[in-house]
N, C-alpha and C. Protein backbone atom coordinates (compact mmCIF):
# COMPACT_ATOMS: atom_id res chain seq x y z
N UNK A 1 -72.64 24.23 59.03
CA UNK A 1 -71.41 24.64 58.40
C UNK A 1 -70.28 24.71 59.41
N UNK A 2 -70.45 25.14 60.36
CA UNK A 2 -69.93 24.95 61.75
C UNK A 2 -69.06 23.88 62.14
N UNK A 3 -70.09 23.13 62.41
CA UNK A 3 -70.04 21.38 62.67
C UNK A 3 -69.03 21.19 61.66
N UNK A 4 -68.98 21.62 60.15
CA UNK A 4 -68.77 20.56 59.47
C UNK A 4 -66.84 21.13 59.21
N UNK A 5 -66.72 22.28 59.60
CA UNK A 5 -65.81 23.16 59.75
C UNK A 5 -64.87 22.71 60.83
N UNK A 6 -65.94 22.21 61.83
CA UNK A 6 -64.76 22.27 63.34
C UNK A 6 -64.19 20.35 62.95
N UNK A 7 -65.43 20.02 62.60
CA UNK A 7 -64.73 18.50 62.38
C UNK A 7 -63.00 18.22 61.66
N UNK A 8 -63.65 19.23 60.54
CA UNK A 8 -62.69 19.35 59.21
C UNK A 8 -60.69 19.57 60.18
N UNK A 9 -61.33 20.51 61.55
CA UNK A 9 -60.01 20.82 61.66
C UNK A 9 -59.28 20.17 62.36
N UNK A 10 -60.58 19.85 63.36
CA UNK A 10 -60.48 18.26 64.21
C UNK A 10 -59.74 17.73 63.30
N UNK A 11 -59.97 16.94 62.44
CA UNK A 11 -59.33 15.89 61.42
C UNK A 11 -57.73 16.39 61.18
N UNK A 12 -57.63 17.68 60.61
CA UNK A 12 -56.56 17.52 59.98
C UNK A 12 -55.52 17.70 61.65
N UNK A 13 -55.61 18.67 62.47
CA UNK A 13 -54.75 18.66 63.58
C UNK A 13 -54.79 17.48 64.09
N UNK A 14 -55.81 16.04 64.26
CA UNK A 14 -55.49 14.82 64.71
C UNK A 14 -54.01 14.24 63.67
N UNK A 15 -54.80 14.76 62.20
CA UNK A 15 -53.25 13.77 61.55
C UNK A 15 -52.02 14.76 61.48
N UNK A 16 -51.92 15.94 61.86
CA UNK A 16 -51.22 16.85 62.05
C UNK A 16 -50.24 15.82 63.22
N UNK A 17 -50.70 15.92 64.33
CA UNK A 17 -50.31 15.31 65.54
C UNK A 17 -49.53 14.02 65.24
N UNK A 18 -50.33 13.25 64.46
CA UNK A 18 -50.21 11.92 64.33
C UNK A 18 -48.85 11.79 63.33
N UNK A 19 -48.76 12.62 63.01
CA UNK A 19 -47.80 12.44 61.70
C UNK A 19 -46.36 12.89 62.20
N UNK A 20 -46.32 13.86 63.27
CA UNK A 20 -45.25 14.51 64.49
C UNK A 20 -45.18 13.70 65.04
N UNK A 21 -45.82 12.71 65.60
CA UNK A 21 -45.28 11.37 66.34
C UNK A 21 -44.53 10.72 65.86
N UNK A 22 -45.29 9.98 64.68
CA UNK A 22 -44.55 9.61 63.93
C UNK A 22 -43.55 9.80 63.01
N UNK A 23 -43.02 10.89 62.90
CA UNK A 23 -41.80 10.86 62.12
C UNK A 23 -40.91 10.94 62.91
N UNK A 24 -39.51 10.34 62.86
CA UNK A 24 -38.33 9.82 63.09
C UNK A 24 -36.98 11.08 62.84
N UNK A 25 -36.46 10.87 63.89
CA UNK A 25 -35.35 11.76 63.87
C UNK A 25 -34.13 11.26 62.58
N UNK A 26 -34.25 11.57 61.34
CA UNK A 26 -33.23 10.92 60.38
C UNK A 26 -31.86 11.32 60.07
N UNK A 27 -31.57 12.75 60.64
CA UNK A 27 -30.32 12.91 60.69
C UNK A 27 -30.48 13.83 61.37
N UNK A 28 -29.14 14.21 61.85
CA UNK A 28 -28.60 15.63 62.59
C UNK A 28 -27.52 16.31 62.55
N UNK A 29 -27.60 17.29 62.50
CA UNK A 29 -26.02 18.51 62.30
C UNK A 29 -25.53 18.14 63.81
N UNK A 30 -24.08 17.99 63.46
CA UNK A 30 -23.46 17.89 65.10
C UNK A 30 -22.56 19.29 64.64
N UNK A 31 -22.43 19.99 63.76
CA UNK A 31 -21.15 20.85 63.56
C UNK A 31 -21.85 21.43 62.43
N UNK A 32 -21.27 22.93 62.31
CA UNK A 32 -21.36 23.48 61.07
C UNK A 32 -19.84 24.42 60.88
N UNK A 33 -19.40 24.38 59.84
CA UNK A 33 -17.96 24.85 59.12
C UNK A 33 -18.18 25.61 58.32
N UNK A 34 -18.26 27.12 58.52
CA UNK A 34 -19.14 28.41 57.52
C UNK A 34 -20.74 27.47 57.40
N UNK A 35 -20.81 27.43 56.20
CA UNK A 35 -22.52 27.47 56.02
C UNK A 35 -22.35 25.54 56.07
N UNK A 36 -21.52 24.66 55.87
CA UNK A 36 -20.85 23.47 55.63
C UNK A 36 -21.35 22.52 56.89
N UNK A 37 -22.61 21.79 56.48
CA UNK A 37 -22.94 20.60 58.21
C UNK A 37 -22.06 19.51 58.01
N UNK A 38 -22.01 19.26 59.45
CA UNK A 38 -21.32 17.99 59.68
C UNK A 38 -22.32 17.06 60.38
N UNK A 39 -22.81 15.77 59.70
CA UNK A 39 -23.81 15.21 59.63
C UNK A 39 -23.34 14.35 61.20
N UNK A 40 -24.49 14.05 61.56
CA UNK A 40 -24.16 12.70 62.53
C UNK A 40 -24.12 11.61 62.22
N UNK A 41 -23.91 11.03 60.85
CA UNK A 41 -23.57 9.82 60.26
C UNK A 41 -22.28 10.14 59.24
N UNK A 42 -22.16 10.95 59.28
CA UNK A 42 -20.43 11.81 58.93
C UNK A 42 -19.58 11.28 59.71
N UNK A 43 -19.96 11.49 61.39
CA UNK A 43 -18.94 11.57 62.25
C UNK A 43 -19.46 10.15 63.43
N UNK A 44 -20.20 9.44 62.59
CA UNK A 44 -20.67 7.72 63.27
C UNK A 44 -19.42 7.17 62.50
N UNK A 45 -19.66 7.21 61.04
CA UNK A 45 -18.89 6.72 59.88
C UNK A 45 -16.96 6.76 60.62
N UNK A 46 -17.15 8.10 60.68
CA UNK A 46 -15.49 8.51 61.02
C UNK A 46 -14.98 7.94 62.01
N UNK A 47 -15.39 7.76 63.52
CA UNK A 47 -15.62 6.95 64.70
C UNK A 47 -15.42 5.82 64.37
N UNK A 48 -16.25 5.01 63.23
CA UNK A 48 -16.11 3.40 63.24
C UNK A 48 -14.69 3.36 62.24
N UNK A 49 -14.25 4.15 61.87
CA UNK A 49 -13.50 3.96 60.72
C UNK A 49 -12.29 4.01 61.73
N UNK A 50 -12.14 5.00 62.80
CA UNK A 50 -10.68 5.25 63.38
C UNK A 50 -10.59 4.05 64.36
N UNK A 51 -12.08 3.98 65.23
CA UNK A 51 -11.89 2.64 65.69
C UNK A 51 -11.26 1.03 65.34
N UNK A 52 -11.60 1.10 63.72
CA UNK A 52 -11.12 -0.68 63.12
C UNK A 52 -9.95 0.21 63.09
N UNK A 53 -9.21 1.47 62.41
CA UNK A 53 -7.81 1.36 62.28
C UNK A 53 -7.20 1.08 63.69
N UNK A 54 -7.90 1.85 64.58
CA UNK A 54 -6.76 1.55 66.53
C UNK A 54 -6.91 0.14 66.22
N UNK A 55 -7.86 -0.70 66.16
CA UNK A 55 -8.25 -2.06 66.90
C UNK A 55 -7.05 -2.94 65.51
N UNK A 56 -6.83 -2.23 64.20
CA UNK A 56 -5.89 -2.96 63.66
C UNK A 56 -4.63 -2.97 64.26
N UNK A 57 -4.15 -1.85 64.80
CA UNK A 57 -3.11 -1.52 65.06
C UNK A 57 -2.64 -2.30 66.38
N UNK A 58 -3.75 -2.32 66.98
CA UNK A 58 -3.28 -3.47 68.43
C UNK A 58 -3.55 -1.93 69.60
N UNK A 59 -4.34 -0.87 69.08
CA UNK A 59 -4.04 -0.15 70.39
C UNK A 59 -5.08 0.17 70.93
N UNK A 60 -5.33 0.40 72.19
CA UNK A 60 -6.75 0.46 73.08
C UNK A 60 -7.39 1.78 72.61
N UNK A 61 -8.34 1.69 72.36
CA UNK A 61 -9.39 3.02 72.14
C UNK A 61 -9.27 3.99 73.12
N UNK A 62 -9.81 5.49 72.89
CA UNK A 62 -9.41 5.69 74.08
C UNK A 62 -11.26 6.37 74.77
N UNK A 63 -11.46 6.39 75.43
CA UNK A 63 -13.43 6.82 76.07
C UNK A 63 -13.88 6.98 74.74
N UNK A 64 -14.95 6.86 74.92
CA UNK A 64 -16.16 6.87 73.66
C UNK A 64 -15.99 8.60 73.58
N UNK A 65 -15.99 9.54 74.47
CA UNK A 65 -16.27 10.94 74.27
C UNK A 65 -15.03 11.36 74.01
N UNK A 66 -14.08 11.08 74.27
CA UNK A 66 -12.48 11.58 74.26
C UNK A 66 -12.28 11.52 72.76
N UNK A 67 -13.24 9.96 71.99
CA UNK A 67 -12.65 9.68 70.55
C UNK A 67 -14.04 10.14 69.87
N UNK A 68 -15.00 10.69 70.33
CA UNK A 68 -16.00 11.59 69.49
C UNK A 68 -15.41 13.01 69.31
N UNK A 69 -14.72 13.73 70.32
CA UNK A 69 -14.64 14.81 70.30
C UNK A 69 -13.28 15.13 69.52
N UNK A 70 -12.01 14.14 69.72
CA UNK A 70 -10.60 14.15 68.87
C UNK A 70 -11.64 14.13 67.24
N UNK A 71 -12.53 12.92 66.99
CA UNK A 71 -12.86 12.88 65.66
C UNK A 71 -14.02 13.72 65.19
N UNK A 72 -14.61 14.63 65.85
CA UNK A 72 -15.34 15.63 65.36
C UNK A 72 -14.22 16.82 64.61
N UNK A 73 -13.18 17.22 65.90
CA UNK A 73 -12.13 17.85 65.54
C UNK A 73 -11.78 18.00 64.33
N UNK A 74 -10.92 16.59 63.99
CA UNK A 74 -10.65 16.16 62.62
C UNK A 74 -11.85 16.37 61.81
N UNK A 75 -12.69 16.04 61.64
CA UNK A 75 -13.55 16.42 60.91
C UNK A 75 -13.68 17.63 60.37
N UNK A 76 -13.44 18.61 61.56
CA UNK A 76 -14.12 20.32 61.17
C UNK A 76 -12.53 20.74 60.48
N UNK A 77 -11.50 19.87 60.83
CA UNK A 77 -10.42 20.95 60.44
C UNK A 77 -10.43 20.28 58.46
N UNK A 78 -10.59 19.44 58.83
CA UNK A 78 -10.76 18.63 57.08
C UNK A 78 -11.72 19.66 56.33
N UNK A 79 -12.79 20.25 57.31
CA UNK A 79 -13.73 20.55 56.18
C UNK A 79 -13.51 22.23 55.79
N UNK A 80 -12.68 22.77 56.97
CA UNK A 80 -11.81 23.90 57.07
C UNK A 80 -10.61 24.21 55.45
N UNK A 81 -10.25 22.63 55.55
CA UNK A 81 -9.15 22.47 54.46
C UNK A 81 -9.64 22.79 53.25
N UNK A 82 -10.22 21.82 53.32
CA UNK A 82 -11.34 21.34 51.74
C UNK A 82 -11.77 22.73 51.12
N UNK A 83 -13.06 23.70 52.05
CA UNK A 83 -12.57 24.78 52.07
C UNK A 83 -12.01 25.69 51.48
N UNK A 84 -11.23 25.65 51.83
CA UNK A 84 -9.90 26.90 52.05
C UNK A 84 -9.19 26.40 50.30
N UNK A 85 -9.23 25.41 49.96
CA UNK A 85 -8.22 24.45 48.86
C UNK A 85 -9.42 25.34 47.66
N UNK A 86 -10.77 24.77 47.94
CA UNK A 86 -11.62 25.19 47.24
C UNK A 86 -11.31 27.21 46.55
N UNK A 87 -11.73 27.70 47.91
CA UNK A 87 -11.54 29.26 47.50
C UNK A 87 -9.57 29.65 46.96
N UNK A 88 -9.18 28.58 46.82
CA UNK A 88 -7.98 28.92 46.16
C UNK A 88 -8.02 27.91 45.03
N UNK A 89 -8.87 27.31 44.32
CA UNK A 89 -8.95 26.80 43.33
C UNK A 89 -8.22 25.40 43.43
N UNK A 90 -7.84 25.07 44.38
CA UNK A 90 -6.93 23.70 44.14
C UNK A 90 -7.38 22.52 43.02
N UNK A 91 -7.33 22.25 42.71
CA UNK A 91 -8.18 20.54 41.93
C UNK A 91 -7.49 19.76 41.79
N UNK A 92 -8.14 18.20 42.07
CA UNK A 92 -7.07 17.03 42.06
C UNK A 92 -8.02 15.93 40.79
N UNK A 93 -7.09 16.30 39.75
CA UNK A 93 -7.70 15.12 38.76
C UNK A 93 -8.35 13.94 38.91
N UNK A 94 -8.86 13.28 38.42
CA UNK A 94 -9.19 11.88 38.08
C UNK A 94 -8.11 10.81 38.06
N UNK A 95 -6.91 11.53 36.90
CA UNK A 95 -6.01 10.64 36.55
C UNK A 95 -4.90 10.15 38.17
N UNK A 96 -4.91 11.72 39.02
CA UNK A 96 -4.33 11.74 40.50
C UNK A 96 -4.60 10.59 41.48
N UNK A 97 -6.12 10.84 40.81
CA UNK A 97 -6.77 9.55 42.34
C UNK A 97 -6.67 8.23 41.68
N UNK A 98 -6.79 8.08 40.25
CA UNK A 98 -6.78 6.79 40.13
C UNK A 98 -4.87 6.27 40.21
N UNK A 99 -4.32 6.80 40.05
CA UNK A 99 -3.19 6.58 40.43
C UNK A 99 -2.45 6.37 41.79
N UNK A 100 -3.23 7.09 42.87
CA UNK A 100 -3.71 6.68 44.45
C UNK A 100 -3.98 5.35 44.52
N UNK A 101 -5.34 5.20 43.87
CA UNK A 101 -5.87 3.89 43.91
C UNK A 101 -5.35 2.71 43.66
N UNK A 102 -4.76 2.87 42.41
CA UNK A 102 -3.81 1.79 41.74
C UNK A 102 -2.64 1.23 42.70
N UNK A 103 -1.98 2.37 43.77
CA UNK A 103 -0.87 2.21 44.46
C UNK A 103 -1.18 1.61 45.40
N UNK A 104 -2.83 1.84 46.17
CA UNK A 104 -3.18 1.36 47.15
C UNK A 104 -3.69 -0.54 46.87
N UNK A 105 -4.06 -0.37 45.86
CA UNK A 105 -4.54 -2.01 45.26
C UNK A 105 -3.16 -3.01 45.38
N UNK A 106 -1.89 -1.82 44.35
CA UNK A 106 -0.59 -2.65 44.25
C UNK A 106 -0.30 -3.40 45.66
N UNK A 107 -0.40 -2.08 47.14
CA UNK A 107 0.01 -2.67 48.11
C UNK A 107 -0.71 -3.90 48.78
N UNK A 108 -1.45 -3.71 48.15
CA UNK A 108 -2.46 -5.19 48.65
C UNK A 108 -2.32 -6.53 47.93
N UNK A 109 -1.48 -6.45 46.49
CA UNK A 109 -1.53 -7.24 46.11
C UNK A 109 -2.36 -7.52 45.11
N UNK A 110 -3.44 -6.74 44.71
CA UNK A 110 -4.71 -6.65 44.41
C UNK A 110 -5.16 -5.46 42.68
N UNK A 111 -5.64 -5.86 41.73
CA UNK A 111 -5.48 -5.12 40.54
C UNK A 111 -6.45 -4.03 41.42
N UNK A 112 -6.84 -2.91 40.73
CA UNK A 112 -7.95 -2.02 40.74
C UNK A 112 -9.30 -2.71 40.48
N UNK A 113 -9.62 -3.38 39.75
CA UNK A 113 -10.67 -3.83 39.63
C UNK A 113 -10.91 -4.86 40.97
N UNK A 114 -10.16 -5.67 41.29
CA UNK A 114 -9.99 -6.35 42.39
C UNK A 114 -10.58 -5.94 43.84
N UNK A 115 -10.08 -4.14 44.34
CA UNK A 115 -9.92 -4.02 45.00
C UNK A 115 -11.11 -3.50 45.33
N UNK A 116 -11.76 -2.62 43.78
CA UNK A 116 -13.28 -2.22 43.83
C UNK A 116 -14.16 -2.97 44.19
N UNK A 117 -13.68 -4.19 43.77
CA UNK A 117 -14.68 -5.78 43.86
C UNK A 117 -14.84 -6.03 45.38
N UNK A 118 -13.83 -6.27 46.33
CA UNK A 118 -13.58 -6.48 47.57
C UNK A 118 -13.90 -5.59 48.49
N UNK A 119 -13.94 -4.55 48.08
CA UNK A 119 -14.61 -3.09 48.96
C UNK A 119 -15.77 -3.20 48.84
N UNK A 120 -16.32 -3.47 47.79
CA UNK A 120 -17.98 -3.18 47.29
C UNK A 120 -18.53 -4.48 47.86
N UNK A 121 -17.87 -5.68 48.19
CA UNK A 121 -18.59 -6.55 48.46
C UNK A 121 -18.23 -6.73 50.02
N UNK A 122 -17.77 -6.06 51.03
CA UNK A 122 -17.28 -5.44 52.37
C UNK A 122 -18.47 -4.75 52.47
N UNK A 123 -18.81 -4.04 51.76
CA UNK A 123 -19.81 -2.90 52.06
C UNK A 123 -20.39 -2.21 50.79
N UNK A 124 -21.40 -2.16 50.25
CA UNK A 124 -21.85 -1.36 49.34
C UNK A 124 -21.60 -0.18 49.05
N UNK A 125 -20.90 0.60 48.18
CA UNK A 125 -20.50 1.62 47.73
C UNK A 125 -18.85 2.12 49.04
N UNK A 126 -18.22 0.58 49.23
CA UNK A 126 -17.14 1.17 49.97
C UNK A 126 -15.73 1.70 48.67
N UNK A 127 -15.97 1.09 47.72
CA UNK A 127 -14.83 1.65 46.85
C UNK A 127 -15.06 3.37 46.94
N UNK A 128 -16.41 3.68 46.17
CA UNK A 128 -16.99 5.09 46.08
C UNK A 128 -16.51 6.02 47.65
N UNK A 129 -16.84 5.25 48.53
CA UNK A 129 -15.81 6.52 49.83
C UNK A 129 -14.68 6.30 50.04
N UNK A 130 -13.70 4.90 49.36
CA UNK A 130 -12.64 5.44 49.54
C UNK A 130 -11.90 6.06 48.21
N UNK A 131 -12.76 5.76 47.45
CA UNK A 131 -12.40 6.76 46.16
C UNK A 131 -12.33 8.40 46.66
N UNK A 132 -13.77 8.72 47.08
CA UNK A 132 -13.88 9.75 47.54
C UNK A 132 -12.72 10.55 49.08
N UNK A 133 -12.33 9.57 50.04
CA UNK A 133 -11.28 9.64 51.13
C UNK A 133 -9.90 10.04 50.31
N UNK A 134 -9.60 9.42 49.55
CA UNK A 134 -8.39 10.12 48.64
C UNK A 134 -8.05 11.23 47.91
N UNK A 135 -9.58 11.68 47.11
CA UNK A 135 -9.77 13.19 46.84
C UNK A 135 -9.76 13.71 47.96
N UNK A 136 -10.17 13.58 49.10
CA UNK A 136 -10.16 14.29 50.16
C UNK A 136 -8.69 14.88 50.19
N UNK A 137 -8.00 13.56 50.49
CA UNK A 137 -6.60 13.57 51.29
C UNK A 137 -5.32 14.08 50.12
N UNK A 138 -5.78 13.69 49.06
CA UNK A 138 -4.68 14.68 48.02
C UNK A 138 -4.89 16.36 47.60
N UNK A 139 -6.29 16.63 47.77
CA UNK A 139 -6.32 17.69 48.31
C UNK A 139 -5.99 18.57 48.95
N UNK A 140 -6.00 17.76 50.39
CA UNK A 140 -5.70 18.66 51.44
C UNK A 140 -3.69 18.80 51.14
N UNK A 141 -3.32 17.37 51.25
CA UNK A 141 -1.77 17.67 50.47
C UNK A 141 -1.37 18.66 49.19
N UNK A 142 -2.53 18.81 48.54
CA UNK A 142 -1.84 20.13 47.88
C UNK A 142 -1.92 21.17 48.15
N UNK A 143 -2.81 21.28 48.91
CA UNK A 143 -3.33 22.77 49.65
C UNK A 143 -1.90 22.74 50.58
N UNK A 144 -1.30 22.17 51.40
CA UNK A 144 -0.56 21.99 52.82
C UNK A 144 1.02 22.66 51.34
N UNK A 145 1.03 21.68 50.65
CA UNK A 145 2.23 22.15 50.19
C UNK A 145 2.46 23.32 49.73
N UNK A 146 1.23 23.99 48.61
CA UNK A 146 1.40 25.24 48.02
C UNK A 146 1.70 26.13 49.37
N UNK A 147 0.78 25.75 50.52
CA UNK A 147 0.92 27.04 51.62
C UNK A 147 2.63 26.91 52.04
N UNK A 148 3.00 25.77 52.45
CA UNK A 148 4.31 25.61 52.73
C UNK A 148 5.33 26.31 51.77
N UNK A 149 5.21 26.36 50.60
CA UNK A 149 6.22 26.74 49.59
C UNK A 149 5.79 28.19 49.36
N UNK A 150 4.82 28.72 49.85
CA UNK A 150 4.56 29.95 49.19
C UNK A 150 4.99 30.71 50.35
N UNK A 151 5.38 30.26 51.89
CA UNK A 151 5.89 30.97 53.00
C UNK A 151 7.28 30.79 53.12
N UNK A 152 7.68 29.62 52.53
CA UNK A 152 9.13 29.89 52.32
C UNK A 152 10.14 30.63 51.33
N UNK A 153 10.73 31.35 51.54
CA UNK A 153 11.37 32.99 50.86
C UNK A 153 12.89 32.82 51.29
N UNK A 154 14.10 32.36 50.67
CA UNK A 154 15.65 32.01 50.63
C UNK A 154 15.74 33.58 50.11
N UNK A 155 16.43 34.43 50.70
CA UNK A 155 17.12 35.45 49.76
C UNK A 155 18.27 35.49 50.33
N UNK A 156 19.48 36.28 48.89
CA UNK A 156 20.06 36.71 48.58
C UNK A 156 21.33 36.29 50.31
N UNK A 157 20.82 36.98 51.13
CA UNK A 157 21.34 37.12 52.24
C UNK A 157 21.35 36.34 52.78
N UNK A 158 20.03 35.49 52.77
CA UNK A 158 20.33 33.87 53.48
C UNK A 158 21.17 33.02 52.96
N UNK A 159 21.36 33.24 51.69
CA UNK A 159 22.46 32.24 51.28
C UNK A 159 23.89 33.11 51.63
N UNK A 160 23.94 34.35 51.18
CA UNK A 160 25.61 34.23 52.20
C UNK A 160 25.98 34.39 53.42
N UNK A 161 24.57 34.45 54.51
CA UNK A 161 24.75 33.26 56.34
C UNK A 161 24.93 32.50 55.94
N UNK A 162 24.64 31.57 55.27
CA UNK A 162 25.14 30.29 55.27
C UNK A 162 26.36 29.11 54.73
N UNK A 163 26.73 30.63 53.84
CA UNK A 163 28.04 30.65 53.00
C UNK A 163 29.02 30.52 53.84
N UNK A 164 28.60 31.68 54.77
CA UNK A 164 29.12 32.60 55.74
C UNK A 164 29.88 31.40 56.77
N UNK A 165 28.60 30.68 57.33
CA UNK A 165 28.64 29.59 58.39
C UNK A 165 29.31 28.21 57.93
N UNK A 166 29.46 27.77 56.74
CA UNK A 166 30.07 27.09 56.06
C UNK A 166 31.15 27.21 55.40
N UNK A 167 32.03 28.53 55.68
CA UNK A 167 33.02 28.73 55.26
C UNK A 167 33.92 28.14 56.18
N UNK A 168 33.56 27.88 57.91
CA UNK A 168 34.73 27.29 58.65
C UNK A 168 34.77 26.01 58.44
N UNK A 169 34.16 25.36 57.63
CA UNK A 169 34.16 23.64 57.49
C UNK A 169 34.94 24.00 56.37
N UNK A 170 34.51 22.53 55.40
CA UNK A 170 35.60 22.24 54.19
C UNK A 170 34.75 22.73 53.49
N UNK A 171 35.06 23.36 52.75
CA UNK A 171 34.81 24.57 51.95
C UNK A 171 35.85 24.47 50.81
N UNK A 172 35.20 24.11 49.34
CA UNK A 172 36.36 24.25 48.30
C UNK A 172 36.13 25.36 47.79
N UNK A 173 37.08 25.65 47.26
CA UNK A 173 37.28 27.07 46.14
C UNK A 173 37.69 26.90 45.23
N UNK A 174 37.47 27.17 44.10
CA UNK A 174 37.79 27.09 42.83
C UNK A 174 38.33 28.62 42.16
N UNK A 175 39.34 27.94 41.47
CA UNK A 175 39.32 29.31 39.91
C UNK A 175 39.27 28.75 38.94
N UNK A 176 38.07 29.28 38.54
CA UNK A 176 37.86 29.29 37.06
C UNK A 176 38.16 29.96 35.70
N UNK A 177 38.62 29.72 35.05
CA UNK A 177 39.08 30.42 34.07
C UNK A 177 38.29 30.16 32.87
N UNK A 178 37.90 31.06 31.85
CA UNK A 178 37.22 30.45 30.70
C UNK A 178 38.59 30.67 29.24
N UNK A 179 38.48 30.02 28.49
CA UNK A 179 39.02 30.13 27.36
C UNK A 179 38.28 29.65 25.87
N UNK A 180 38.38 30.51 25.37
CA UNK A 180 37.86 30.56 23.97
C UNK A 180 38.51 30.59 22.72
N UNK A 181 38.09 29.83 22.55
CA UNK A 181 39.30 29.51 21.06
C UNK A 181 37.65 29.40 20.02
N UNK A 182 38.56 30.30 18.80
CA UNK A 182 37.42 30.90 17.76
C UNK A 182 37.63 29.88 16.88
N UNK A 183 36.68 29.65 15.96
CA UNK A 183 35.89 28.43 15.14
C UNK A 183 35.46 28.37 13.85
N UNK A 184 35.80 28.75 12.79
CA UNK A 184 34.47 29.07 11.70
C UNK A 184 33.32 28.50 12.18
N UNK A 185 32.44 29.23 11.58
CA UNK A 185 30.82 29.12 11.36
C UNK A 185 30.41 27.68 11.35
N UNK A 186 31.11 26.73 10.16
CA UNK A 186 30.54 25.65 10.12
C UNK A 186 32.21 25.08 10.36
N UNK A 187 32.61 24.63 11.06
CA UNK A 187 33.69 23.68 11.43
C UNK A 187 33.50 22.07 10.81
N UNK A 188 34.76 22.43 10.69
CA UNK A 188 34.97 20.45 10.27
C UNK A 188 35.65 19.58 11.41
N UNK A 189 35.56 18.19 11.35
CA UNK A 189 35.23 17.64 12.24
C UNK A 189 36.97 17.89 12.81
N UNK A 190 37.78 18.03 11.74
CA UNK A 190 39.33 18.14 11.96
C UNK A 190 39.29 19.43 13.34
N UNK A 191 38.69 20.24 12.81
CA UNK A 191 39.18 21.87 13.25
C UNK A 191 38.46 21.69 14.45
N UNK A 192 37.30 20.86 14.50
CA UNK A 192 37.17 20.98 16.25
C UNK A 192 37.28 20.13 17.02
N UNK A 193 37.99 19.14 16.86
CA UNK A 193 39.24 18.13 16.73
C UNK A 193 40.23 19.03 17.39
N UNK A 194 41.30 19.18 16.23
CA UNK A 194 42.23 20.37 16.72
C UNK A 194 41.89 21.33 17.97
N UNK A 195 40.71 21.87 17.57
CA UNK A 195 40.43 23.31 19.28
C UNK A 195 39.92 22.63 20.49
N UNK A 196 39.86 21.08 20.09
CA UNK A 196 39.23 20.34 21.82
C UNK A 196 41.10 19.88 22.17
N UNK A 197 41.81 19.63 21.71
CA UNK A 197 43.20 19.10 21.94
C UNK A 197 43.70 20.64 22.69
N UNK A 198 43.87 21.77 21.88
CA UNK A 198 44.03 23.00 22.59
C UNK A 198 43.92 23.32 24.15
């Protein structure tokens, strides 16, 4: 019983072993943003993506670590945004992005269906991330604006500094006067005729 016990464990810790060899490192967290990973094919993806835009642009890359670490950056502050948009409820429709999309096809020359066609056949499911890159990015633009408009506060006083400061330029003034001339109830076309000549 022994024997047949120690074999048994023999066996399974050999494929125990064997199976730790063999399995493959398939992904990895390079970052986490609250509880939020940032995959290492997140930030391969992001890398090759900023790279073809420099290399469109005509401009030299800059060190492999200089442009991992600028695009990890970006990464964590995006996912910071996203985020932050989230716990304030932001949402960006369907009708938003496809209207993105449409603008981005127009500039190409290219219908929507066109452009899905040409992405997807570039790369399998490339329409789907840049479908998805635009929710990103109108997102984060509504989040950026509400914060912008909700810190800006004009009162009362700021407008007469500036009244104030604009009074030594050209500056018109007006008097206004109102006048009222009375009407019956239902006027004819004569009588208000007559009180517009007045």
């Amino acid at each position: 019983m022994t024997l047949i016990r120690s074999i048994f464990l023999f066996t399974l810790l050999s494929l125990l072993a064997f199976s730790a060899q063999a399995a493959q490192l398939l992904e990895r967290i390079v970052a986490v943003v609250e509880d939020q990973p940032i995959l290492q094919s997140e930030l391969d993806q992001a890398i090759s993506a900023t790279l073809s835009q420099l290399r469109q642009r005509g401009i030299t890359p800059p060190p492999a670590d200089v442009l991992r670490k600028r695009v990890l950056e970006q990464l964590i502050l995006e996912k910071i945004q996203l985020l932050r948009a989230k716990q304030r409820g932001i949402q960006v429709s369907d009708d938003e992005v496809n209207a993105q999309l449409q603008q981005i096809a127009a500039q190409n020359g290219l219908t929507l269906a066109q452009l899905q066609q040409m992405l997807d056949e570039q790369q399998p499911g490339g329409f789907a991330q840049l479908r998805e890159s635009v929710h990103k990015r109108l997102t984060i633009e509504k989040l950026r604006h509400i914060e912008v408009v909700s810190r800006i506060q004009v009162t009362e006083n700021d407008v007469d500094q500036f009244l104030k400061q604009q009074a030594g330029g050209n500056l018109t003034r007006y008097k206004l006067r109102h006048i009222l001339i009375a009407l019956p109830s239902a006027p004819t076309q004569e009588q208000v005729a007559e009180a517009q000549a007045k």
